[in-house]
C-alpha atoms as a PDB file:
ATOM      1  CA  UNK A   1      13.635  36.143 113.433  1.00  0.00           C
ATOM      2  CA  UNK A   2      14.178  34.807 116.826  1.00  0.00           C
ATOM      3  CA  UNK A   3      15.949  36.225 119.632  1.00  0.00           C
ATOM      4  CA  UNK A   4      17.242  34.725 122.924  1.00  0.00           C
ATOM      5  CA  UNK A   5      14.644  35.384 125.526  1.00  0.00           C
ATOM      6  CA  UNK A   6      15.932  37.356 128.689  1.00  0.00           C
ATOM      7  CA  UNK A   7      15.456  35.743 131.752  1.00  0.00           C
ATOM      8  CA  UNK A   8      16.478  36.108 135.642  1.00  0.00           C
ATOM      9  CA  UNK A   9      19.775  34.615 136.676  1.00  0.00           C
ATOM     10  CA  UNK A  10      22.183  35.220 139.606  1.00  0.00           C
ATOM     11  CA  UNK A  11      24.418  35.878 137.290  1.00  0.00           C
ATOM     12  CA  UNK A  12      22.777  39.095 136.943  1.00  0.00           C
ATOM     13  CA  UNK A  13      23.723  39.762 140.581  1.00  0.00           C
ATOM     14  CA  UNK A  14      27.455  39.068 140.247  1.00  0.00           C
ATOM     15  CA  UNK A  15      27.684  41.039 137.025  1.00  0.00           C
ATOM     16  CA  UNK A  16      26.325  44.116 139.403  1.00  0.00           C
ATOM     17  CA  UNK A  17      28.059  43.624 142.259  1.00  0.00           C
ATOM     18  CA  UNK A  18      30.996  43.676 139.541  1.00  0.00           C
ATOM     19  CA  UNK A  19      30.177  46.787 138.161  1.00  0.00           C
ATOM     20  CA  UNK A  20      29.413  48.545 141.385  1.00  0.00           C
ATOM     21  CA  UNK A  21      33.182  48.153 141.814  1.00  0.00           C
ATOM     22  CA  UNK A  22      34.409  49.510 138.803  1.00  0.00           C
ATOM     23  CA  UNK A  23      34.372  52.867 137.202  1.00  0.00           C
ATOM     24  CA  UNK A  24      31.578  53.744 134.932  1.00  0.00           C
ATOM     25  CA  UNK A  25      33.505  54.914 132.225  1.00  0.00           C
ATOM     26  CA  UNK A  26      36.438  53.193 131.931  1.00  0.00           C
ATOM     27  CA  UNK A  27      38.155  49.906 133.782  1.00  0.00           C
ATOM     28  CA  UNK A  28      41.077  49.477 135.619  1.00  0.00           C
ATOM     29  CA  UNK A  29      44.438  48.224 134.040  1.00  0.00           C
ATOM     30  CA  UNK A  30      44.665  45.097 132.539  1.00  0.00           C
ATOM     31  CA  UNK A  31      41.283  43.979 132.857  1.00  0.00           C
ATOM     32  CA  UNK A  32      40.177  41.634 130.194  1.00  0.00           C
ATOM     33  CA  UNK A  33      36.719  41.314 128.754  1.00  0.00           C
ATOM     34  CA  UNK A  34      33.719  39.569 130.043  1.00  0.00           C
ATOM     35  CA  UNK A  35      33.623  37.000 127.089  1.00  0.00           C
ATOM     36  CA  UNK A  36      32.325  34.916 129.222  1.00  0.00           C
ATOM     37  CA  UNK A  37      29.142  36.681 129.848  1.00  0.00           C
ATOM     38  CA  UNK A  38      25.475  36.368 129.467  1.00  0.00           C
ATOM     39  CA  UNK A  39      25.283  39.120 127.089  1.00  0.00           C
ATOM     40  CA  UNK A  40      28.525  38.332 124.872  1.00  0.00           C
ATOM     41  CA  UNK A  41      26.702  34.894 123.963  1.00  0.00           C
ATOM     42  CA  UNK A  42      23.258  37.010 123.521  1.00  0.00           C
ATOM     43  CA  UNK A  43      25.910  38.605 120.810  1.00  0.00           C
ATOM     44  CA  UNK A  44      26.765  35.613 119.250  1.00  0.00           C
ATOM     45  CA  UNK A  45      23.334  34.229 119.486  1.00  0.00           C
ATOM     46  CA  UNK A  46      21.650  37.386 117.188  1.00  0.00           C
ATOM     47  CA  UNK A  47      24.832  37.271 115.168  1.00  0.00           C
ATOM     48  CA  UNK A  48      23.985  33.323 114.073  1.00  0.00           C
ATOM     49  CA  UNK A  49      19.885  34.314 113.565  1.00  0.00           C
ATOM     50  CA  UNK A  50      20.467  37.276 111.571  1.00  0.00           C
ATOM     51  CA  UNK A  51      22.504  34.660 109.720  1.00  0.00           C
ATOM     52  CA  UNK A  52      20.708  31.948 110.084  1.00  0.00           C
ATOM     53  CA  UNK A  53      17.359  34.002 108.273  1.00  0.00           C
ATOM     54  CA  UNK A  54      18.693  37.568 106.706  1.00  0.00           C
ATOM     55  CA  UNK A  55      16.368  40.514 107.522  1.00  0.00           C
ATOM     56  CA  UNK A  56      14.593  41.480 104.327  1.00  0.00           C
ATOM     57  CA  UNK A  57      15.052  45.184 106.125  1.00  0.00           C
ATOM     58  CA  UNK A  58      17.372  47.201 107.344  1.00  0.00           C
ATOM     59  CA  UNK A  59      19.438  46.022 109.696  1.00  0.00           C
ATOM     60  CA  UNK A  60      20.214  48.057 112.783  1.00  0.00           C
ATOM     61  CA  UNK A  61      23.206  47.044 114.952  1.00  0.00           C
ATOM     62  CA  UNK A  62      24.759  48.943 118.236  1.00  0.00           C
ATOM     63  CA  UNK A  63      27.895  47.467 119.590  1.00  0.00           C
ATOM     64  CA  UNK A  64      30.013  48.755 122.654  1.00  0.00           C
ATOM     65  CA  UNK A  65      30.718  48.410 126.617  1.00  0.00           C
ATOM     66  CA  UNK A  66      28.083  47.863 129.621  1.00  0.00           C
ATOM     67  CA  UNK A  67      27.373  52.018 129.289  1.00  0.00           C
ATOM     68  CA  UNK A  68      25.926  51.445 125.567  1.00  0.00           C
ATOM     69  CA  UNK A  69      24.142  48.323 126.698  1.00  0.00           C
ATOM     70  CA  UNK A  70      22.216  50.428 129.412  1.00  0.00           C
ATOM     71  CA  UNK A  71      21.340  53.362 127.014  1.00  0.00           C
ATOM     72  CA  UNK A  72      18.537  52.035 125.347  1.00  0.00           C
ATOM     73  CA  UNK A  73      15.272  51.030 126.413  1.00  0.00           C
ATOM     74  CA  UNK A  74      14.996  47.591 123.905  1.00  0.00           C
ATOM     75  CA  UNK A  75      15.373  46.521 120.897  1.00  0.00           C
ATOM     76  CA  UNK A  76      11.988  46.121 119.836  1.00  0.00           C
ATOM     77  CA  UNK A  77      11.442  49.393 121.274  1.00  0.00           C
ATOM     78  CA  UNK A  78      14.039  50.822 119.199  1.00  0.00           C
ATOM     79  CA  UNK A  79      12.667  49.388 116.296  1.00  0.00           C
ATOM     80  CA  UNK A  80       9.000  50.512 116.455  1.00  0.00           C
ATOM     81  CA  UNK A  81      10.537  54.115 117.789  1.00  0.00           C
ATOM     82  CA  UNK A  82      12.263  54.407 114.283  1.00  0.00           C
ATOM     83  CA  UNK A  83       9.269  53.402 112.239  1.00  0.00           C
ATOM     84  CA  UNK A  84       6.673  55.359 114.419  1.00  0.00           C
ATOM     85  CA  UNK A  85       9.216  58.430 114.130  1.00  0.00           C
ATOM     86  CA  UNK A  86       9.043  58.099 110.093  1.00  0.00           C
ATOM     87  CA  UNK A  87      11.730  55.330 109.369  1.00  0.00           C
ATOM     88  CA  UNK A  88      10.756  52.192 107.448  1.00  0.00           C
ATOM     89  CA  UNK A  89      10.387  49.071 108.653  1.00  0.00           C
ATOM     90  CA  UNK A  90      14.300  47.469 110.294  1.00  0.00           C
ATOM     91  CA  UNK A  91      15.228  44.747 112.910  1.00  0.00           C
ATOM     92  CA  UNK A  92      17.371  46.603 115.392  1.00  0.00           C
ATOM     93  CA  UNK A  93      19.648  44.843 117.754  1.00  0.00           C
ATOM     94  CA  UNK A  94      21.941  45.885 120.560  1.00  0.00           C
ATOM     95  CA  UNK A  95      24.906  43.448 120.971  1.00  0.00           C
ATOM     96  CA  UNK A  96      26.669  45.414 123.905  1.00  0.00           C
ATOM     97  CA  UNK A  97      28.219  43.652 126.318  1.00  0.00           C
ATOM     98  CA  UNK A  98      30.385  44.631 129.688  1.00  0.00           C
ATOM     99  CA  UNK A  99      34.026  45.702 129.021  1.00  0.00           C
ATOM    100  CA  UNK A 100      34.053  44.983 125.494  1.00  0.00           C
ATOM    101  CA  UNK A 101      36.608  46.504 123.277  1.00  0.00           C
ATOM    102  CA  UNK A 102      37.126  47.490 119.790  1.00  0.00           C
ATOM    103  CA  UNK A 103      39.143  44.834 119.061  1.00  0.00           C
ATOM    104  CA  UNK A 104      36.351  42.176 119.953  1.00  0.00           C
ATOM    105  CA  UNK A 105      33.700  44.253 118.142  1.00  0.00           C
ATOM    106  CA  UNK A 106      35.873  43.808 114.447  1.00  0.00           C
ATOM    107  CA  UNK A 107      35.435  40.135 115.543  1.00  0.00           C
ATOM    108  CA  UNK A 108      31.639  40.478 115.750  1.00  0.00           C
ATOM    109  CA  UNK A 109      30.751  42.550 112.836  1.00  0.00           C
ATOM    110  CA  UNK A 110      32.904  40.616 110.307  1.00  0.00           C
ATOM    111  CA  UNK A 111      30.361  37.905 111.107  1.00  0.00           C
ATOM    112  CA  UNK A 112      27.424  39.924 110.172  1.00  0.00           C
ATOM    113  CA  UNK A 113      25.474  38.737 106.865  1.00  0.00           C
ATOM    114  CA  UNK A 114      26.291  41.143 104.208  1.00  0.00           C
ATOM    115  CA  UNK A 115      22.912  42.676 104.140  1.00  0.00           C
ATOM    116  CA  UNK A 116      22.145  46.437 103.986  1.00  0.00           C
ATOM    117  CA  UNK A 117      22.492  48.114 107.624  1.00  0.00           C
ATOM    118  CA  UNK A 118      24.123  50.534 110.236  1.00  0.00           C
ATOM    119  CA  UNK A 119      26.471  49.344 112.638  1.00  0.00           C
ATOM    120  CA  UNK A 120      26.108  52.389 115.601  1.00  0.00           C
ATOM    121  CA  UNK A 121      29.616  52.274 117.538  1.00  0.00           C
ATOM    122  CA  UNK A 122      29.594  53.448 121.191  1.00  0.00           C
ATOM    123  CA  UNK A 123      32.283  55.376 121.801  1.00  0.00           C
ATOM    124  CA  UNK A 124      33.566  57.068 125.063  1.00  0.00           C
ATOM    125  CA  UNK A 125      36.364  57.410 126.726  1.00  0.00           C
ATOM    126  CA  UNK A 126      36.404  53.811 128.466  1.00  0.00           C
ATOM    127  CA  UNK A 127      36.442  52.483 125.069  1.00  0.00           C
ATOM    128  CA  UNK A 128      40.082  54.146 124.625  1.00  0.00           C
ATOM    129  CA  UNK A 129      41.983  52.420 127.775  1.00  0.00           C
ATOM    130  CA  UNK A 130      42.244  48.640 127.034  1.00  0.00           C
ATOM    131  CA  UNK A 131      45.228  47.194 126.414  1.00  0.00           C
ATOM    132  CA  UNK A 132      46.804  46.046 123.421  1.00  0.00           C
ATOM    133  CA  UNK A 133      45.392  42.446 121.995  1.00  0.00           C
ATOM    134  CA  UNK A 134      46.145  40.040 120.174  1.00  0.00           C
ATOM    135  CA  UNK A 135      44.876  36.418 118.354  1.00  0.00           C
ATOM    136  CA  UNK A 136      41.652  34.827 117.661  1.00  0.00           C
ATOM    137  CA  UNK A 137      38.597  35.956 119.330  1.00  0.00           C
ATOM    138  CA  UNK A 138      35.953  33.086 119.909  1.00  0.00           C
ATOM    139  CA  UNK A 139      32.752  33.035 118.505  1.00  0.00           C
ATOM    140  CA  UNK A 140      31.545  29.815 120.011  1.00  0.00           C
ATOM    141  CA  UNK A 141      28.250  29.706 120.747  1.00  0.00           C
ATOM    142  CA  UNK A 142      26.499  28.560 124.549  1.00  0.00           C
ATOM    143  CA  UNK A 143      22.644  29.330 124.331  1.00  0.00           C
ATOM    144  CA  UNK A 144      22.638  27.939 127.882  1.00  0.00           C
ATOM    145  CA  UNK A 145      24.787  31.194 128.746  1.00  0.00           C
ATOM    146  CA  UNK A 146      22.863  33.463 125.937  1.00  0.00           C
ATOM    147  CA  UNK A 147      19.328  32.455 127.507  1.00  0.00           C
ATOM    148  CA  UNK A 148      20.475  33.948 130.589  1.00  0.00           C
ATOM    149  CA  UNK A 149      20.876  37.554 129.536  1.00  0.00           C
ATOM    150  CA  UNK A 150      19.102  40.249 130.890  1.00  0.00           C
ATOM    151  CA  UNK A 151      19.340  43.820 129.185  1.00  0.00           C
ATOM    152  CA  UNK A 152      19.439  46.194 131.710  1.00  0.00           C
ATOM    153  CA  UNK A 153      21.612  45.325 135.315  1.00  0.00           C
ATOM    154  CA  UNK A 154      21.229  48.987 137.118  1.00  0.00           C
ATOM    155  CA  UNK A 155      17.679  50.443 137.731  1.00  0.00           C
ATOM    156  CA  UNK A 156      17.327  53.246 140.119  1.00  0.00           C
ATOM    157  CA  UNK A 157      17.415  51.412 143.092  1.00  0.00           C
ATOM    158  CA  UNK A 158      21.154  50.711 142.226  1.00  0.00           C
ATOM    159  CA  UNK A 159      21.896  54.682 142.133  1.00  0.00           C
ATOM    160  CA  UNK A 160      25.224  55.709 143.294  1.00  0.00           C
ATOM    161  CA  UNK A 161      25.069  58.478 146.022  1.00  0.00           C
ATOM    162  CA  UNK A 162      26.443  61.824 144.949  1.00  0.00           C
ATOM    163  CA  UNK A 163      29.503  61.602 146.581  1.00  0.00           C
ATOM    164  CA  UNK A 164      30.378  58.120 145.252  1.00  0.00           C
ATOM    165  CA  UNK A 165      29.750  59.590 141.868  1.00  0.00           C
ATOM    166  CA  UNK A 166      32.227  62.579 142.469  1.00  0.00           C
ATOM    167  CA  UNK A 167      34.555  59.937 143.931  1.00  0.00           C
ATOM    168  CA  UNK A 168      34.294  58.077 140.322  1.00  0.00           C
ATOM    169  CA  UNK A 169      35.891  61.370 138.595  1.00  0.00           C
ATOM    170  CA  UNK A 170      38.635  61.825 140.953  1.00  0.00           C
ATOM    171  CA  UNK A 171      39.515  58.108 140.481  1.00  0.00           C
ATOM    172  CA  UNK A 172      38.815  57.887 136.959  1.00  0.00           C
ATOM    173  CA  UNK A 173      41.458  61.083 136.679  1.00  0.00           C
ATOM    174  CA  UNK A 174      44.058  59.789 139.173  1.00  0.00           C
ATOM    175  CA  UNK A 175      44.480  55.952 137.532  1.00  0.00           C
ATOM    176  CA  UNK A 176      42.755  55.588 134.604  1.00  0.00           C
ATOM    177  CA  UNK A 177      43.684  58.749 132.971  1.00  0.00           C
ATOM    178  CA  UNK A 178      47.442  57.885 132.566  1.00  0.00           C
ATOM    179  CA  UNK A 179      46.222  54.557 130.793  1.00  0.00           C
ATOM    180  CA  UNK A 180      43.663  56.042 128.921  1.00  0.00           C
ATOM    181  CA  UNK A 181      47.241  58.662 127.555  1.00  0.00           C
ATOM    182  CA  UNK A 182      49.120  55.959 126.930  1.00  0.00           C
ATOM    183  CA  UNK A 183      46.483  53.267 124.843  1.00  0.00           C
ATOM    184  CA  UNK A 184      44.048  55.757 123.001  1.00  0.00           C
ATOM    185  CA  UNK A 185      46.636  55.952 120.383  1.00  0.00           C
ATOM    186  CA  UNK A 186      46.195  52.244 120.108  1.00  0.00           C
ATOM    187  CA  UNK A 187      42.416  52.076 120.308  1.00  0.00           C
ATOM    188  CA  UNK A 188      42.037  54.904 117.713  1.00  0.00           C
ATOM    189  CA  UNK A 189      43.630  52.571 115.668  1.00  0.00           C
ATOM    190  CA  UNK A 190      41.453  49.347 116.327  1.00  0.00           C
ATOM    191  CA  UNK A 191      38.004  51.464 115.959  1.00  0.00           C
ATOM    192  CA  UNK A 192      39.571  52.878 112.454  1.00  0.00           C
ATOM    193  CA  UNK A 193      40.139  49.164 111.648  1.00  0.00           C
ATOM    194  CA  UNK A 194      36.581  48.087 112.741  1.00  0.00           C
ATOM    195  CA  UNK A 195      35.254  51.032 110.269  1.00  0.00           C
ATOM    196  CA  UNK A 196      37.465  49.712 107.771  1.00  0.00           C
ATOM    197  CA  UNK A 197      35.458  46.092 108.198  1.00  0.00           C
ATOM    198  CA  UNK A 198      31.695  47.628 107.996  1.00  0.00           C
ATOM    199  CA  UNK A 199      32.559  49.001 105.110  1.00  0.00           C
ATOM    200  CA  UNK A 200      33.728  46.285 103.523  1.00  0.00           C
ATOM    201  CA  UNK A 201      30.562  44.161 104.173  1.00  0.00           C
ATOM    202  CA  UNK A 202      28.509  47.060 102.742  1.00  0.00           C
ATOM    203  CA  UNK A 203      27.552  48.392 106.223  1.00  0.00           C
ATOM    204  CA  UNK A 204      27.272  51.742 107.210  1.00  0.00           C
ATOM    205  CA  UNK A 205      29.543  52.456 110.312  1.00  0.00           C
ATOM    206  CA  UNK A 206      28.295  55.404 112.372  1.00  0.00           C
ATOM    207  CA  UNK A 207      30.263  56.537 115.456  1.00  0.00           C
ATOM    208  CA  UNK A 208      27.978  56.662 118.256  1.00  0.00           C
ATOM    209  CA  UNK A 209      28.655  59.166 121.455  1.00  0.00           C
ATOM    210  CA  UNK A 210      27.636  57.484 124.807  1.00  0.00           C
ATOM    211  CA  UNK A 211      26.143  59.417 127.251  1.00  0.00           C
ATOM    212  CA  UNK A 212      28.074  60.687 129.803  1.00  0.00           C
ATOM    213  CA  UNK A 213      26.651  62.418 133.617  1.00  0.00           C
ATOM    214  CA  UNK A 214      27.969  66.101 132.449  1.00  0.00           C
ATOM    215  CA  UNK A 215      25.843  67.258 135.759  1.00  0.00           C
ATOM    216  CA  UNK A 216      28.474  65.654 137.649  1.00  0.00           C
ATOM    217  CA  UNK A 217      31.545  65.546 135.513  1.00  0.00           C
ATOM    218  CA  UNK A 218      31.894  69.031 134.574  1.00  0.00           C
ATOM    219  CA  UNK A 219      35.028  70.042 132.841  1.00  0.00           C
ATOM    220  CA  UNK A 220      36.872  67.473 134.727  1.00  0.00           C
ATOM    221  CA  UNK A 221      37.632  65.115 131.996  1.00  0.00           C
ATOM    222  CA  UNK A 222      37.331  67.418 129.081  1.00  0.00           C
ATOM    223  CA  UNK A 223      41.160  67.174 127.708  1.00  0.00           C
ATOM    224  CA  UNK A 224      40.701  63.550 127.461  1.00  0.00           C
ATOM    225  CA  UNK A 225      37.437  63.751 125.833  1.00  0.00           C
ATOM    226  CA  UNK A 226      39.009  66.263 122.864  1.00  0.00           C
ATOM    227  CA  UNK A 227      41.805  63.934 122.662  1.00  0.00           C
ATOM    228  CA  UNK A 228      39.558  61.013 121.411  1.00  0.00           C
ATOM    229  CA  UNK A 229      37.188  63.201 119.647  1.00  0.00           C
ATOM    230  CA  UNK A 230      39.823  64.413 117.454  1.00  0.00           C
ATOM    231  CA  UNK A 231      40.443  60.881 116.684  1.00  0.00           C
ATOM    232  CA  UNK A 232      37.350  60.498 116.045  1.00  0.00           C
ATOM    233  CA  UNK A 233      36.794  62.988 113.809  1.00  0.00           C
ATOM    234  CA  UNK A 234      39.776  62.361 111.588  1.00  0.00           C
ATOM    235  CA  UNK A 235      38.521  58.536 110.789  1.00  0.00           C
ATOM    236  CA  UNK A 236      35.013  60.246 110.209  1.00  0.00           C
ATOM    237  CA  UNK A 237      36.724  62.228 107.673  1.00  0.00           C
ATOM    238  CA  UNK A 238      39.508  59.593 106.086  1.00  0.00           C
ATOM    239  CA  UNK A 239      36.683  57.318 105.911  1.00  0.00           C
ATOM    240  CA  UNK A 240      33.530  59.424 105.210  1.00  0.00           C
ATOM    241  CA  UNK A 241      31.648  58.126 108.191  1.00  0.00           C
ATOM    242  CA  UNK A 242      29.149  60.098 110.572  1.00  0.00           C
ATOM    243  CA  UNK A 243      30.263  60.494 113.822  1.00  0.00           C
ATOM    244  CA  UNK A 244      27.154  61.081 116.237  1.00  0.00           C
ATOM    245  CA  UNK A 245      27.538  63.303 119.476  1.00  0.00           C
ATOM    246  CA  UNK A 246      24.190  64.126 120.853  1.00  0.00           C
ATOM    247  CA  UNK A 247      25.103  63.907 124.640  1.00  0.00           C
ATOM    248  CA  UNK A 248      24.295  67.815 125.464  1.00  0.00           C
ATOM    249  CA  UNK A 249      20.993  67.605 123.270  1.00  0.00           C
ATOM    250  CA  UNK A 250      19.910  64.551 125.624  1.00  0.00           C
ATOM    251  CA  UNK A 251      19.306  67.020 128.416  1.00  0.00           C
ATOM    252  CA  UNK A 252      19.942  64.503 130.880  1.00  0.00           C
ATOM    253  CA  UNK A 253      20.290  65.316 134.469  1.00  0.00           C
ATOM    254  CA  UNK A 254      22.346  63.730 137.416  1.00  0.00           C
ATOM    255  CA  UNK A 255      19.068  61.355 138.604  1.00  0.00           C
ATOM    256  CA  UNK A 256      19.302  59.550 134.891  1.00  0.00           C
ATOM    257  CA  UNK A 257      22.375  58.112 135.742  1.00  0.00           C
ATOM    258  CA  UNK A 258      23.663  54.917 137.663  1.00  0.00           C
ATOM    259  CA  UNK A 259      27.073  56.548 138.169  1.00  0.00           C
ATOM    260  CA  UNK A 260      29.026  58.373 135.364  1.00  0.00           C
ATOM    261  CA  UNK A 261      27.570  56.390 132.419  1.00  0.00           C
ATOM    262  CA  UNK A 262      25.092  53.985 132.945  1.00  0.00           C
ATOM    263  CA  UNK A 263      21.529  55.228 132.055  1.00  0.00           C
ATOM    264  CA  UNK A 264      18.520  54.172 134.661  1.00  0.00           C
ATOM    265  CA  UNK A 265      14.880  53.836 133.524  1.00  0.00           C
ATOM    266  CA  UNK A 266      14.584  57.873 133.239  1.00  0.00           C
ATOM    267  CA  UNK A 267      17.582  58.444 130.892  1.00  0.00           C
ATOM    268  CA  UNK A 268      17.039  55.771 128.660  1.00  0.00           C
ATOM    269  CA  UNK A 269      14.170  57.116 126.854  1.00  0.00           C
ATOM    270  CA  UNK A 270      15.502  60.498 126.888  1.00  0.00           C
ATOM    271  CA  UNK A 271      18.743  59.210 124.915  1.00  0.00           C
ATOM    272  CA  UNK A 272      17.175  56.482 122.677  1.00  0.00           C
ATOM    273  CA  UNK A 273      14.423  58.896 121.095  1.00  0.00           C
ATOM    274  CA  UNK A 274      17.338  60.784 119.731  1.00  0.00           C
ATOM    275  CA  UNK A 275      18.702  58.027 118.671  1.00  0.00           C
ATOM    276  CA  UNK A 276      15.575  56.806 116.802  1.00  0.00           C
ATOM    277  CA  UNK A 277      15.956  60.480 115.427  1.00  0.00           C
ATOM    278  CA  UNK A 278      18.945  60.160 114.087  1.00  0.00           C
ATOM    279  CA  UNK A 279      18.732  56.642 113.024  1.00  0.00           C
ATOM    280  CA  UNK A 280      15.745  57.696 110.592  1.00  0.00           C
ATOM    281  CA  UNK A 281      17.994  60.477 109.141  1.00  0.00           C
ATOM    282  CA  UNK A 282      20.741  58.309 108.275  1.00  0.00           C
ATOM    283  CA  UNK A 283      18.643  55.266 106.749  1.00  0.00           C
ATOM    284  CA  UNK A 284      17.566  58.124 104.176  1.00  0.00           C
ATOM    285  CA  UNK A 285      20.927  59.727 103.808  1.00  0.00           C
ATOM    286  CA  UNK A 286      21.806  56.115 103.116  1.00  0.00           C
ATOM    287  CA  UNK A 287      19.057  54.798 100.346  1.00  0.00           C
ATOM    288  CA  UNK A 288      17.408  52.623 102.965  1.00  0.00           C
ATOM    289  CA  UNK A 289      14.171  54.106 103.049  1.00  0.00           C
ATOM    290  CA  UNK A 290      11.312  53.083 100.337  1.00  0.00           C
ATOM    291  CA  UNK A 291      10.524  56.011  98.218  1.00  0.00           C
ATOM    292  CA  UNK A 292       7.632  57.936  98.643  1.00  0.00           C
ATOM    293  CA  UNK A 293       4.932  57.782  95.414  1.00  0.00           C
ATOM    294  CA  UNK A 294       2.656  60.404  94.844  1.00  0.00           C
ATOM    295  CA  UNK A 295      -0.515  59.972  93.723  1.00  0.00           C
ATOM    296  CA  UNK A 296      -1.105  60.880  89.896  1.00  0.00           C
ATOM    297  CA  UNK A 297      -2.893  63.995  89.458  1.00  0.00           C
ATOM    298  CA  UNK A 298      -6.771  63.238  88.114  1.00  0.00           C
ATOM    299  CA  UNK A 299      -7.209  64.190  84.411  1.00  0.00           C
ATOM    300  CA  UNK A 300      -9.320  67.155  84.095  1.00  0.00           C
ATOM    301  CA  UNK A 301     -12.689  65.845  82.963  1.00  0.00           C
ATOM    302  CA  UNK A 302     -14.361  67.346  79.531  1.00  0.00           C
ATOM    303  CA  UNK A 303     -16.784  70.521  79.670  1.00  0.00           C
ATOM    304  CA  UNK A 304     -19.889  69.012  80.157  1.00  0.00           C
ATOM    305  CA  UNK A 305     -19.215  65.701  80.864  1.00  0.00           C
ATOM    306  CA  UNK A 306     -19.458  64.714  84.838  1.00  0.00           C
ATOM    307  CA  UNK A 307     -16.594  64.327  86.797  1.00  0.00           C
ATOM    308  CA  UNK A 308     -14.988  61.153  88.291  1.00  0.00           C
END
């Protein structure tokens, strides 16, 4: 199966400088999704090849904002990680894109193929401030736009200073927060809705935590944080879905962050091999994995007569 090739655009610049003056875990009020975007037509461009030519293996999918897009290292990476870690043989995607929300995902997965496979959610609490939407979302194709995606926009050299990071909480608690109160209700809604549409295509929805810069953060945000993850939990349980929360396990440390969210080249192996980890687990928990044969035991050979 193909895949668009990443290349070097200035879009890749603008979508920084973009970034740079956002929050890294959430986005201001009213802002609408980057639809428009390199890596939302990368989406649609996997969506139409797995399509196009079905995998005759597990399918791997991980959909969410720019913070999920950053936390892996590739996909081929990803995919070879799983196998070399004792997972069979899958194709393994990661259809992120910036400011996406669940809404747009239900759009996206109910155009998967119906072919055995996980769909890994990112969830965090930028996920849980958009606004309410409504109507259509296009899945019109541009390959001219898809060809132009590049997987990873922060690197270390991007690295917010310590103080701009600490800035980040204070602003994310001071305007986002009171958005964040007022829409989670909402969003809990739409992600229990896009679990409701995996499993009706015979897809296993997992609920993926995102990492997070705890280093920095501290307890600052943690009332927010148990209000989704009670949410969470409670579709996890209505629908009998795993829900995934390996952020403290990750060990990750201030310098593996961009800001608040975004992984750099150090944190993204740290968080994908547990990923890998856990992605092996749950293709046996879910019958996805060819059973292991053991070899007959050899027939005792006669008294007397030589053996085999």
């Amino acid at each position: 199966m193909s895949r668009p090739r990443p290349s070097r655009h200035p879009s890749r610049v603008l979508l920084a400088a973009l970034f740079a003056a956002l929050s890294a875990l959430a986005w201001p009020p009213g802002a609408t999704a980057l639809t428009g975007s390199p890596a939302w037509y990368h989406a649609i461009e996997v969506i139409s090849a797995v399509n196009e030519t079905p995998p005759e293996v597990p399918l791997l999918i991980l959909t969410g904002g720019s913070v999920t897009k950053e936390c892996m290292v590739g996909d081929a990476d990803w995919a070879s990680q799983v196998q070399r870690r004792g997972g069979p043989e899958v194709v393994a995607y990661n259809i992120s894109s910036a400011m996406r929300s669940f809404y747009e995902d239900v759009a996206l997965v109910k155009a998967l193929p119906n072919v055995p496979g996980i769909v890994f959610i990112g969830v965090n609490l930028g996920r849980f401030t958009w606004p309410y939407q409504s109507g259509e979302v296009s899945l019109a194709r541009n390959p001219t736009l898809a060809a132009k995606y590049t997987i990873h926009h922060f690197t270390s050299a991007d690295m917010m200073t310590l103080a701009e990071k600490r800035a980040c909480v204070v602003r994310w608690m001071t305007k986002s927060y009171p958005h964040f109160q007022a829409r989670v209700d909402y969003n809990l809604r739409q992600l229990a809705r896009l679990v409701r549409v995996c499993k009706r295509k015979g897809l296993h929805p997992v609920m993926l935590e995102m990492p997070r810069n705890m280093a920095v953060i501290g307890h600052a945000y943690d009332v927010p944080i148990r209000r989704f993850h009670r949410g969470c939990w409670a579709i996890a349980r209505q629908y009998g879905v795993a829900y995934v929360n390996f952020v403290l396990d990750a060990n990750l440390l201030n310098r593996d962050f961009r800001d608040l969210g975004h992984l750099v080249e150090t944190g993204r192996p740290k968080y994908q091999r547990l990923l890998s980890d856990r992605t092996v687990r749950l293709l046996r928990r879910y019958g996805m994995t060819p059973p292991v044969y053991e070899a007959p035991t050899p027939t005792p050979a006669a008294s007397g007569s030589p053996s085999p």
